[in-house]
PDB file of N, CA and C in Angstrom:
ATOM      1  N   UNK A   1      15.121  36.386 110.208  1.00  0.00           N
ATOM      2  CA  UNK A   1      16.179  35.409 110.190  1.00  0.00           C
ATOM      3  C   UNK A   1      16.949  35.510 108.878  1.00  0.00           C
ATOM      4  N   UNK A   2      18.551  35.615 109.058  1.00  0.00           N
ATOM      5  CA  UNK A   2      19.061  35.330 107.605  1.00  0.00           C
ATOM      6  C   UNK A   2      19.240  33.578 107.545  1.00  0.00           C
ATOM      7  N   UNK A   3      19.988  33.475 106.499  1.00  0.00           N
ATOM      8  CA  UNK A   3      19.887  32.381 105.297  1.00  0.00           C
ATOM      9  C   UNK A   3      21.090  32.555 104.697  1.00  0.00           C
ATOM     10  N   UNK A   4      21.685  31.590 104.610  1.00  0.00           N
ATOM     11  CA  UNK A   4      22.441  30.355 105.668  1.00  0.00           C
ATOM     12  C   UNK A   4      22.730  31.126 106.796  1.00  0.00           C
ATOM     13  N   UNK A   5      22.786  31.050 107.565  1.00  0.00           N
ATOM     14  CA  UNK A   5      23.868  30.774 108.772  1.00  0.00           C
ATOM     15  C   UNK A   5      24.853  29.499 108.805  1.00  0.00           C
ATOM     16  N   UNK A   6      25.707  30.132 108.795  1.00  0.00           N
ATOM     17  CA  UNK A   6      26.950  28.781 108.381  1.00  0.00           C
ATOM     18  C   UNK A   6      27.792  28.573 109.645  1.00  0.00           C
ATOM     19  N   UNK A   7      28.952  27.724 109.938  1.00  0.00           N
ATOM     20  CA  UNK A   7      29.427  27.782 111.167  1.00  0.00           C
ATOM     21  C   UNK A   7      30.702  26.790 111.007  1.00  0.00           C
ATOM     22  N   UNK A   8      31.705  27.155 110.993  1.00  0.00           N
ATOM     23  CA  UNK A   8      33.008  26.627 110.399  1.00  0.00           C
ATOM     24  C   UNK A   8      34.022  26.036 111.933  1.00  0.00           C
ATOM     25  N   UNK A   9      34.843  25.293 111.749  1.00  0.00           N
ATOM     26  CA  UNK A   9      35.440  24.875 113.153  1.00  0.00           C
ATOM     27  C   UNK A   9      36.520  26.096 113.438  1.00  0.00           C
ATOM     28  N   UNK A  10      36.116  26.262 114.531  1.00  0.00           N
ATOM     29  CA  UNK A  10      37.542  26.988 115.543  1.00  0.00           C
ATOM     30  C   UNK A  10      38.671  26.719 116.526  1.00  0.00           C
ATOM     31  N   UNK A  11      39.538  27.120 116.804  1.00  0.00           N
ATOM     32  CA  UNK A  11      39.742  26.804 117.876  1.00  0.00           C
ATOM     33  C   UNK A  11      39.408  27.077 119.785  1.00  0.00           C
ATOM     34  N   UNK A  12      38.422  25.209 119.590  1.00  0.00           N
ATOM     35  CA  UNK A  12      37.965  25.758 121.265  1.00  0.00           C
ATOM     36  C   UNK A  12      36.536  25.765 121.010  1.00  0.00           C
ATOM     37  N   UNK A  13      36.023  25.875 119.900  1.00  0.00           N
ATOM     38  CA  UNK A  13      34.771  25.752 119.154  1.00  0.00           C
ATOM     39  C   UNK A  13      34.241  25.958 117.834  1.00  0.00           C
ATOM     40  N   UNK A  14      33.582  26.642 117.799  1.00  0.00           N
ATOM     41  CA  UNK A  14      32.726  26.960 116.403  1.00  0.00           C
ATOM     42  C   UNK A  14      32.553  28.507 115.860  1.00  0.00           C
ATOM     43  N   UNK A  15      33.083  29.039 114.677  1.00  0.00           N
ATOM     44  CA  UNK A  15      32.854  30.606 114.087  1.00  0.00           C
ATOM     45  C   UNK A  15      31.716  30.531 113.456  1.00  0.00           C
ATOM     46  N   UNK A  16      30.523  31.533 114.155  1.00  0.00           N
ATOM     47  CA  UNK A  16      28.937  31.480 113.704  1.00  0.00           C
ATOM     48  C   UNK A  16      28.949  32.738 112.436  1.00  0.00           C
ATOM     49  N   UNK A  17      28.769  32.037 111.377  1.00  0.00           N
ATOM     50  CA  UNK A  17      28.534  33.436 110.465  1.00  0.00           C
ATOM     51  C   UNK A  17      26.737  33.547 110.281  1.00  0.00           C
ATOM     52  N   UNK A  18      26.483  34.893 109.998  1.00  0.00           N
ATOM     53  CA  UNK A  18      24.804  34.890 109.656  1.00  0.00           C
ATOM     54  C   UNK A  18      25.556  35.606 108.579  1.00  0.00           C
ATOM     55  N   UNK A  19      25.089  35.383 107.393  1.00  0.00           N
ATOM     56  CA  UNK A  19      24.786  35.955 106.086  1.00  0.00           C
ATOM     57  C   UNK A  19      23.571  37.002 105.796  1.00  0.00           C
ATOM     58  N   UNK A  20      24.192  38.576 105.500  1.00  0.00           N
ATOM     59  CA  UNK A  20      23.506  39.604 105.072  1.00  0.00           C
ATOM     60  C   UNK A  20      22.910  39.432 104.168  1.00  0.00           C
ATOM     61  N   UNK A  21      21.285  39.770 102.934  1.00  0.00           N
ATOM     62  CA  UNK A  21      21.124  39.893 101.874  1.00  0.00           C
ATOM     63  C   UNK A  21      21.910  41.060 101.206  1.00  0.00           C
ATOM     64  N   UNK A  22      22.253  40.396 100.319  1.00  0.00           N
ATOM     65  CA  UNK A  22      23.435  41.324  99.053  1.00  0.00           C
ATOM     66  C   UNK A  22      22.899  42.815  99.196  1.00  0.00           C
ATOM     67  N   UNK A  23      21.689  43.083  99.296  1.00  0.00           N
ATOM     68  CA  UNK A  23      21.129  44.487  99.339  1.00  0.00           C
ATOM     69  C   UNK A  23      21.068  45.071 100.564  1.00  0.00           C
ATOM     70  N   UNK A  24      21.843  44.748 101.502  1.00  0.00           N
ATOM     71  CA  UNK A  24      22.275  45.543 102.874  1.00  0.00           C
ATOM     72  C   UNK A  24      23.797  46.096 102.408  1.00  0.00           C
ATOM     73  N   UNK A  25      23.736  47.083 102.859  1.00  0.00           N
ATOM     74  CA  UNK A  25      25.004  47.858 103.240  1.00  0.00           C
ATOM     75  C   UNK A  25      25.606  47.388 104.433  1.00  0.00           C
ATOM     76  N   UNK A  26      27.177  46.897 104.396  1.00  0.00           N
ATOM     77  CA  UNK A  26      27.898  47.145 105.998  1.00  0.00           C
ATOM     78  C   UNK A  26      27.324  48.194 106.597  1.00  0.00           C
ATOM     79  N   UNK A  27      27.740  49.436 106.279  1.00  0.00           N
ATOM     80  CA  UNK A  27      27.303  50.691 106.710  1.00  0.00           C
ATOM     81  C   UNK A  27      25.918  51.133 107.143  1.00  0.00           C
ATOM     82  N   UNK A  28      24.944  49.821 106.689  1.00  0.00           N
ATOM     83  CA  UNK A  28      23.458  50.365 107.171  1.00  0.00           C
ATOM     84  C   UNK A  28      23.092  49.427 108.483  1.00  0.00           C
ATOM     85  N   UNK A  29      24.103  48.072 108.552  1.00  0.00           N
ATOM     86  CA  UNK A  29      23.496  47.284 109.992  1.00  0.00           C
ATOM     87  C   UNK A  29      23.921  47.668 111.124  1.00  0.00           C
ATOM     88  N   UNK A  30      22.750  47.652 112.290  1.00  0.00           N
ATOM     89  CA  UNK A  30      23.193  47.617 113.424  1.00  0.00           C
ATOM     90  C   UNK A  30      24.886  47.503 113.968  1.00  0.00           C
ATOM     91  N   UNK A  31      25.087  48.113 114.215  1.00  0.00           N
ATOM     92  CA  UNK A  31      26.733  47.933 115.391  1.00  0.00           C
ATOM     93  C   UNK A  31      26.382  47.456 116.614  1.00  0.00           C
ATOM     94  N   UNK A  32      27.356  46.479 116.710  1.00  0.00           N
ATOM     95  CA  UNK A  32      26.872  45.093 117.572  1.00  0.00           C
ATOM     96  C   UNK A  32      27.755  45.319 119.225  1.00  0.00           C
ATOM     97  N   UNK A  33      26.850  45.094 119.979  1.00  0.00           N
ATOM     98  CA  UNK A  33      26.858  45.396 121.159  1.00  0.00           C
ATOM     99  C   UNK A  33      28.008  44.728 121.963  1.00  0.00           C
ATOM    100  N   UNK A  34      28.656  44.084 121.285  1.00  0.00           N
ATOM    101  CA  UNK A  34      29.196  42.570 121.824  1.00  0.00           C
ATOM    102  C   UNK A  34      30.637  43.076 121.244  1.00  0.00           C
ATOM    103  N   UNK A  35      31.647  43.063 122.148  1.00  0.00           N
ATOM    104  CA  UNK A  35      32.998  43.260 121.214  1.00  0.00           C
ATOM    105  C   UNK A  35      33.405  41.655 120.742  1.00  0.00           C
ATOM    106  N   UNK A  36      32.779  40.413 120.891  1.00  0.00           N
ATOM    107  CA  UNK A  36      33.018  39.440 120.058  1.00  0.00           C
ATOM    108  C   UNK A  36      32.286  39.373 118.829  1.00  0.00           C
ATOM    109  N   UNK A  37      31.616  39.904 119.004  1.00  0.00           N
ATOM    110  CA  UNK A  37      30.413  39.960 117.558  1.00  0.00           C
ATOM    111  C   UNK A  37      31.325  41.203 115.952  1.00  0.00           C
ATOM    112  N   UNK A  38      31.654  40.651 115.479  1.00  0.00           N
ATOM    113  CA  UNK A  38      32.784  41.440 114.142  1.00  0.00           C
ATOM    114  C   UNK A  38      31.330  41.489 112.997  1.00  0.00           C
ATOM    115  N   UNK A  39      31.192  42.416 112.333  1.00  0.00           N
ATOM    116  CA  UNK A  39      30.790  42.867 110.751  1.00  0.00           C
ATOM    117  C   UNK A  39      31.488  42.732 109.883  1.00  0.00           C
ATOM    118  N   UNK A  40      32.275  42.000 108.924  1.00  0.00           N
ATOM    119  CA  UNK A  40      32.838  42.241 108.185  1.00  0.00           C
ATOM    120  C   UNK A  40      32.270  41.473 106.754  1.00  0.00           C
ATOM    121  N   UNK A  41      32.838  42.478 105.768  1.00  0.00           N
ATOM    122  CA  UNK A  41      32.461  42.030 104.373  1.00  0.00           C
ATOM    123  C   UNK A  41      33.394  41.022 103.978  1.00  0.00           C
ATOM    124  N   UNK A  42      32.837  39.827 103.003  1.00  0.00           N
ATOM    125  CA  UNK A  42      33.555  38.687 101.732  1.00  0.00           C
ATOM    126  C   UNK A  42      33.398  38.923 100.525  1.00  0.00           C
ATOM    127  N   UNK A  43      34.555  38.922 100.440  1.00  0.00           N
ATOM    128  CA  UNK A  43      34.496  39.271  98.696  1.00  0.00           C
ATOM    129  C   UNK A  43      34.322  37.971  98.219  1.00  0.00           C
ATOM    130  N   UNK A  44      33.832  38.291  96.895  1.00  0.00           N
ATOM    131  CA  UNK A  44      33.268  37.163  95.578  1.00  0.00           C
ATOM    132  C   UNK A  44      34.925  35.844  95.881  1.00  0.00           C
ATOM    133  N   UNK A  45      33.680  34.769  95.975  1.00  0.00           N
ATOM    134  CA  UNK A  45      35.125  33.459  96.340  1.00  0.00           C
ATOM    135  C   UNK A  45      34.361  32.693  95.334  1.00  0.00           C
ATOM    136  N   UNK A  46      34.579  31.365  95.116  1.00  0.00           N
ATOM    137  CA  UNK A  46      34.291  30.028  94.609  1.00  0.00           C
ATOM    138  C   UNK A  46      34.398  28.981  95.629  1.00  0.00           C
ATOM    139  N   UNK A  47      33.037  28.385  95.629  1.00  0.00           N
ATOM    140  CA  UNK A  47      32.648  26.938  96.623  1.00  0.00           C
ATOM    141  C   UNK A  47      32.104  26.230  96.311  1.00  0.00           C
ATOM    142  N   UNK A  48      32.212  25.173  96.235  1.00  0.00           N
ATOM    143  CA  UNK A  48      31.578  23.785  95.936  1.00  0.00           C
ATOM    144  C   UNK A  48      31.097  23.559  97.015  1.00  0.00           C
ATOM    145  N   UNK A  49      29.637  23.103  96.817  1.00  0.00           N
ATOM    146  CA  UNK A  49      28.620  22.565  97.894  1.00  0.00           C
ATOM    147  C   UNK A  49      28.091  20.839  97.945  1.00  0.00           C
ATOM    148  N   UNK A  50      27.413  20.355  98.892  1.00  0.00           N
ATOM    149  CA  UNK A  50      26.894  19.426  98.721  1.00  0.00           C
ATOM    150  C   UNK A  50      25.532  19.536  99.762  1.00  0.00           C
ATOM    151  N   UNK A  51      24.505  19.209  98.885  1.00  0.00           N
ATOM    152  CA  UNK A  51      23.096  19.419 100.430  1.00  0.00           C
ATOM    153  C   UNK A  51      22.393  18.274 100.750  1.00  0.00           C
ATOM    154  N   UNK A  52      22.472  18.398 102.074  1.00  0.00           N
ATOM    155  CA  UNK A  52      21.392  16.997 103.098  1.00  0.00           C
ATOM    156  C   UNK A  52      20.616  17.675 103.384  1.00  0.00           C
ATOM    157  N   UNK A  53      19.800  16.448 104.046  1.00  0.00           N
ATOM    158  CA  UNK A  53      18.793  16.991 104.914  1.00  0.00           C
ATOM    159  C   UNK A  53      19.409  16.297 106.609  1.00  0.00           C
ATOM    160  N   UNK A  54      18.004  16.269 106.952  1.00  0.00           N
ATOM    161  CA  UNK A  54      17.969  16.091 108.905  1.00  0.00           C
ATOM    162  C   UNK A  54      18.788  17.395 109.570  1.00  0.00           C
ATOM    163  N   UNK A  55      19.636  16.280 110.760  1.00  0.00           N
ATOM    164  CA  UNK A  55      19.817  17.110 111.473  1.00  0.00           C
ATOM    165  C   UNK A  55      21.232  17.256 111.316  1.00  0.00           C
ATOM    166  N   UNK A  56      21.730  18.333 111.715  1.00  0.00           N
ATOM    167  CA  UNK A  56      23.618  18.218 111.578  1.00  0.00           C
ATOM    168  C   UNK A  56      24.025  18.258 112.328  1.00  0.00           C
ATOM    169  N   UNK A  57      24.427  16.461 112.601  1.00  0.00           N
ATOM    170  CA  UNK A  57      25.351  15.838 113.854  1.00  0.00           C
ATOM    171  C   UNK A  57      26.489  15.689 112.768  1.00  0.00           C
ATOM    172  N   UNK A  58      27.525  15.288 113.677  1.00  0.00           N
ATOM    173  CA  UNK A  58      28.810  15.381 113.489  1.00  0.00           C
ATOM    174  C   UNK A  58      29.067  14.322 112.852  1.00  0.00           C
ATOM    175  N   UNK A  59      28.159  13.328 112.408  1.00  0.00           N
ATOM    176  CA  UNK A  59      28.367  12.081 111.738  1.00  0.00           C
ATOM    177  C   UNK A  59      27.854  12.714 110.585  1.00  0.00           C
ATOM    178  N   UNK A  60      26.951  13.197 110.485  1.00  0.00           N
ATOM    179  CA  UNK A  60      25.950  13.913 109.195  1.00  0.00           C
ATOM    180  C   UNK A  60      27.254  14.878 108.437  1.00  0.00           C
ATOM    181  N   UNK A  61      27.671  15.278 109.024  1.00  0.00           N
ATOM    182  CA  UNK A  61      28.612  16.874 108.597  1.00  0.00           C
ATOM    183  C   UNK A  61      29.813  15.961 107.802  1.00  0.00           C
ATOM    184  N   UNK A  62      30.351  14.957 108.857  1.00  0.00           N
ATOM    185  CA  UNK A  62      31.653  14.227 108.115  1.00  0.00           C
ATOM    186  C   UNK A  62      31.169  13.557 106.587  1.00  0.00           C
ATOM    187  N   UNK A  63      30.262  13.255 106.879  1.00  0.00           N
ATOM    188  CA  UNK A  63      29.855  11.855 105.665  1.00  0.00           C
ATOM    189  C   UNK A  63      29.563  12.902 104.728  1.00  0.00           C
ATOM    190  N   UNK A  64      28.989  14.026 104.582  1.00  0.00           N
ATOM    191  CA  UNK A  64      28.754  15.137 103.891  1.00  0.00           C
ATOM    192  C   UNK A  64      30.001  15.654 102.948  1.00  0.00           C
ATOM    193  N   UNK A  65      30.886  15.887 104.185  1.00  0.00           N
ATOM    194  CA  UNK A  65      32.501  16.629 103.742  1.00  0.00           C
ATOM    195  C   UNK A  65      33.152  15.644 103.261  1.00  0.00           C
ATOM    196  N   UNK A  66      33.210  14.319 103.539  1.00  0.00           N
ATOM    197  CA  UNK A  66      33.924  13.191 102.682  1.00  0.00           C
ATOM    198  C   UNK A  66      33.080  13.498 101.125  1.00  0.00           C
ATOM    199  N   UNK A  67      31.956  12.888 101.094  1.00  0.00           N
ATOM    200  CA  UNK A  67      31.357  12.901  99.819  1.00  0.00           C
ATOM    201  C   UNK A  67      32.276  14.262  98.835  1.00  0.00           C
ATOM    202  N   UNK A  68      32.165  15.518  99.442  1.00  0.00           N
ATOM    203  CA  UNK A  68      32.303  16.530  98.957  1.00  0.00           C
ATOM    204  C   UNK A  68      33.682  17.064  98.366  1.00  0.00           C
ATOM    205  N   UNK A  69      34.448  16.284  99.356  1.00  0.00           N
ATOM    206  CA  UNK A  69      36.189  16.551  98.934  1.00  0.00           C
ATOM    207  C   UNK A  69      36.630  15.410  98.056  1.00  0.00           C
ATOM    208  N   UNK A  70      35.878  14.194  97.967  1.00  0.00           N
ATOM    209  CA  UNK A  70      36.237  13.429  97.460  1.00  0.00           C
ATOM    210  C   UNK A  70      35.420  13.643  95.828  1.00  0.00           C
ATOM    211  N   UNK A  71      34.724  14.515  95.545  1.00  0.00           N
ATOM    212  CA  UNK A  71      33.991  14.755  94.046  1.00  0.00           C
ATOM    213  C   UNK A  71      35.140  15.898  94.008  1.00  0.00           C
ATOM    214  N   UNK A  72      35.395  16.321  94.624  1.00  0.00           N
ATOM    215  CA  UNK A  72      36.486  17.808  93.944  1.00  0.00           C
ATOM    216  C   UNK A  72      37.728  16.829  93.594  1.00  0.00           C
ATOM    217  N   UNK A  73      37.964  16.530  94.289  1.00  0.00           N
ATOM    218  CA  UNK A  73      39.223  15.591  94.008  1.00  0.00           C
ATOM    219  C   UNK A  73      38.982  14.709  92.354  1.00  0.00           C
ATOM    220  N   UNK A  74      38.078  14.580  92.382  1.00  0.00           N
ATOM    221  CA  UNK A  74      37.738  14.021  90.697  1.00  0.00           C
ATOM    222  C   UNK A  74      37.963  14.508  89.776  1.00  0.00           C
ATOM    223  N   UNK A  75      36.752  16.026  90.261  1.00  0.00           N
ATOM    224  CA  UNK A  75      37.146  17.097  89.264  1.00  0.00           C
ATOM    225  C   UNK A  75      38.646  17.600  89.379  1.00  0.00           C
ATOM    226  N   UNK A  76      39.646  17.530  90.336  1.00  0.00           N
ATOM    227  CA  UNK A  76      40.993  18.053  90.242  1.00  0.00           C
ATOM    228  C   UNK A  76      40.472  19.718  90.644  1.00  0.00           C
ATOM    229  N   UNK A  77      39.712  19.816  91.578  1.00  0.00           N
ATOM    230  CA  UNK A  77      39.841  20.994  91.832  1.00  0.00           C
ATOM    231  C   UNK A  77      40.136  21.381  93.431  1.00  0.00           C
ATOM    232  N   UNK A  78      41.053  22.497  93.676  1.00  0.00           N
ATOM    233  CA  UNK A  78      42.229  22.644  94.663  1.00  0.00           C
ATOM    234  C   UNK A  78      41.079  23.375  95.605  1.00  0.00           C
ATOM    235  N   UNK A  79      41.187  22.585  97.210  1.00  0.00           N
ATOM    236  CA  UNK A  79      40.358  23.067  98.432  1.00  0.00           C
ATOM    237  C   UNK A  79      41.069  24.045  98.972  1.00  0.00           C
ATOM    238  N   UNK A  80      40.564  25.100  99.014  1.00  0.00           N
ATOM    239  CA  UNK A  80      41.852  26.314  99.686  1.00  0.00           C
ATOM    240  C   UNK A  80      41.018  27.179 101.221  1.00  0.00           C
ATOM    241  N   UNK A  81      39.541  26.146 101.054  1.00  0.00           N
ATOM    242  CA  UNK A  81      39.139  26.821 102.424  1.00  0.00           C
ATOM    243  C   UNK A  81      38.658  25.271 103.395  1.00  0.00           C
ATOM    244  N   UNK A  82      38.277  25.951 104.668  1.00  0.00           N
ATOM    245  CA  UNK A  82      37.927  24.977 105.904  1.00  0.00           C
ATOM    246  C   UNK A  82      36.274  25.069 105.479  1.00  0.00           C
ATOM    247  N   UNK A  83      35.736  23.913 105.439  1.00  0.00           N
ATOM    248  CA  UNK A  83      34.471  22.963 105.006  1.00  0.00           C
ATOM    249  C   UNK A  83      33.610  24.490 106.171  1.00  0.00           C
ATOM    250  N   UNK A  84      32.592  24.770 105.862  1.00  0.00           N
ATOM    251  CA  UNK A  84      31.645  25.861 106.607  1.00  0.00           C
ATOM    252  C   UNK A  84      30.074  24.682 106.538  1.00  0.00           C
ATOM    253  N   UNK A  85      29.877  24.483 107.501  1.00  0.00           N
ATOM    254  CA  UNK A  85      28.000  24.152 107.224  1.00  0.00           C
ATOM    255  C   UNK A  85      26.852  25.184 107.297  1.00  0.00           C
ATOM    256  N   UNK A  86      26.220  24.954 106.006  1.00  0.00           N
ATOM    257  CA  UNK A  86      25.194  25.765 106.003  1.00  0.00           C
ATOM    258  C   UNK A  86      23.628  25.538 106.330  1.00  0.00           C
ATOM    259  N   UNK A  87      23.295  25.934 106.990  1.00  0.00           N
ATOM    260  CA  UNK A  87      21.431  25.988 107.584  1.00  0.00           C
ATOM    261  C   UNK A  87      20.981  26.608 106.909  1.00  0.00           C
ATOM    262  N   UNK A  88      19.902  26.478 106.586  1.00  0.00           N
ATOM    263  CA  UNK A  88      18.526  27.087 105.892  1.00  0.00           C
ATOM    264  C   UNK A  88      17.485  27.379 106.682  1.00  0.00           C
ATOM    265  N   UNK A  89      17.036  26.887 107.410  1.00  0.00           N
ATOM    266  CA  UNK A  89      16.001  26.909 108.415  1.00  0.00           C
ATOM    267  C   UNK A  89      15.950  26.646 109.766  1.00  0.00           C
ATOM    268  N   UNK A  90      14.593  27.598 110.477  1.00  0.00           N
ATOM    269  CA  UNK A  90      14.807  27.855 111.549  1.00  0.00           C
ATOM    270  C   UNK A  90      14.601  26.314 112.809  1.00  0.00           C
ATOM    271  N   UNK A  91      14.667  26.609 113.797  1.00  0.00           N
ATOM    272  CA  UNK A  91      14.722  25.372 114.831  1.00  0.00           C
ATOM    273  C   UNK A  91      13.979  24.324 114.472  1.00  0.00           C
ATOM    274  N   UNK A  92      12.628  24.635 114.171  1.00  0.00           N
ATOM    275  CA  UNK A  92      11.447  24.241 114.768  1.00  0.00           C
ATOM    276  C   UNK A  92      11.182  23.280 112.997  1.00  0.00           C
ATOM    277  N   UNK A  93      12.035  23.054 112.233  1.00  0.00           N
ATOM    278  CA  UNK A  93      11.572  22.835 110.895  1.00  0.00           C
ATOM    279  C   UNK A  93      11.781  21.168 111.169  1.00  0.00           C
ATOM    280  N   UNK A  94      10.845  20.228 110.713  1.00  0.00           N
ATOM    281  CA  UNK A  94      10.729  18.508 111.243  1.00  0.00           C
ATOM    282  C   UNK A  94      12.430  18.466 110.234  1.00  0.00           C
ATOM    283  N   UNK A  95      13.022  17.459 110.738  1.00  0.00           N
ATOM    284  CA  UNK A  95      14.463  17.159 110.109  1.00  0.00           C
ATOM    285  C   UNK A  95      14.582  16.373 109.119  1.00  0.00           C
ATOM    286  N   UNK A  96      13.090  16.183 108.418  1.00  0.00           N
ATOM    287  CA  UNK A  96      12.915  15.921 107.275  1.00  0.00           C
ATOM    288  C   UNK A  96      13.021  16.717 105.839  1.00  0.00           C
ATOM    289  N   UNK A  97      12.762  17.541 106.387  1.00  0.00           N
ATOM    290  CA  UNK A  97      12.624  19.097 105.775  1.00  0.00           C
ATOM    291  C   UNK A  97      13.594  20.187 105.412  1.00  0.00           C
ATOM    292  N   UNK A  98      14.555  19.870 106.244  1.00  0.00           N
ATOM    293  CA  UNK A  98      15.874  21.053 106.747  1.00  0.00           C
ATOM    294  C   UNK A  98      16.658  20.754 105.525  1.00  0.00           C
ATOM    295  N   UNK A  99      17.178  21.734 105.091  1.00  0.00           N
ATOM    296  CA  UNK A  99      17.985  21.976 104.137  1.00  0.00           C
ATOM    297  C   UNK A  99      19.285  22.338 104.586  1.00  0.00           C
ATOM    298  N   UNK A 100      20.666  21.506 104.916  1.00  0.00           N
ATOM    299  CA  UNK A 100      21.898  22.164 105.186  1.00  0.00           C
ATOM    300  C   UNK A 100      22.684  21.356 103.924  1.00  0.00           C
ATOM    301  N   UNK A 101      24.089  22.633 104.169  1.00  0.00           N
ATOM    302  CA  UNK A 101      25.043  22.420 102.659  1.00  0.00           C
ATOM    303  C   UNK A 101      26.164  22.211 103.812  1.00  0.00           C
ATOM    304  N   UNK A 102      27.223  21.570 103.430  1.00  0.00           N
ATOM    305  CA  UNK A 102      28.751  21.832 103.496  1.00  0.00           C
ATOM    306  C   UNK A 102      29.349  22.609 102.231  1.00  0.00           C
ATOM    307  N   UNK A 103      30.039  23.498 102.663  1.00  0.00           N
ATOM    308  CA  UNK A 103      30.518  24.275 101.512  1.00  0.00           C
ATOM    309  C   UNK A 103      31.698  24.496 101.559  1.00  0.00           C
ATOM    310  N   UNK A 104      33.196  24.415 100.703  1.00  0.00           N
ATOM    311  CA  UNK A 104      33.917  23.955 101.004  1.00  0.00           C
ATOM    312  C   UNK A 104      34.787  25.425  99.669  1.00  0.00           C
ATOM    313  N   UNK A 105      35.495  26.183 100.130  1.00  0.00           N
ATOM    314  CA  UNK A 105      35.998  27.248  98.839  1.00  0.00           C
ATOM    315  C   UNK A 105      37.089  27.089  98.645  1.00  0.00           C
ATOM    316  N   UNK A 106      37.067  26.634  96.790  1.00  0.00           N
ATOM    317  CA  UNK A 106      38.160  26.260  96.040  1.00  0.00           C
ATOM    318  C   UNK A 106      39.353  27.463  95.167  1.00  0.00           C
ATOM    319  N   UNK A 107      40.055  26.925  94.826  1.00  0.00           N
ATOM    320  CA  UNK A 107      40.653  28.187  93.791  1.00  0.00           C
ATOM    321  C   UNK A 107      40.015  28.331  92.151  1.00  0.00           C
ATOM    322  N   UNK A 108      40.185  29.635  92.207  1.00  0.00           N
ATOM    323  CA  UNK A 108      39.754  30.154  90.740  1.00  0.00           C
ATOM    324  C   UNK A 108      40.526  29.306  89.259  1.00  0.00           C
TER     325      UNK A 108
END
């Protein structure tokens, strides 16, 4: 399993990212069977996070992303991406336990 799996709004639904460890090559993973399934590399950004626990319902995610835009806004620092939620762990982890971020990427 990777770490985060993050998942940002789309239109019509949800864009599932799984996050590579830094020490994979594009060039060394699997080519994906699925012509919806894309590989592509991110270059070095800047994001401000904030982390809960439980589960991430849509009440959990908002109250998260308020908290989160509203501390950047303090600091005066400019939101230039769409809020992504991040998971840490797999299904089966009690929702006491679970570690998710909203992560939200600002300018340099």
């Amino acid at each position: 399993m990777t770490a985060p799996v993050t998942v940002e709004p789309k239109e019509g639904g949800w864009r599932l990212h799984f996050v590579m460890p830094s020490t994979e090559k594009l060039e060394s993973l699997p080519r994906p069977n699925n012509s919806e399934v894309n590989l592509r590399r991110v270059g070095e950004h800047d994001v401000i996070a904030i982390q809960f626990s439980g589960w991430t319902t849509e009440a959990a995610i908002a109250e998260a992303t308020v908290k989160l835009k509203s501390w950047a806004q303090s600091k005066q620092l400019q939101i230039v991406g769409t809020p992504q939620v991040a998971r840490y762990n797999d299904p089966f982890t009690l929702p006491w336990r679970r570690r998710n971020e909203i992560l939200i990427e600002v300018a340099r």
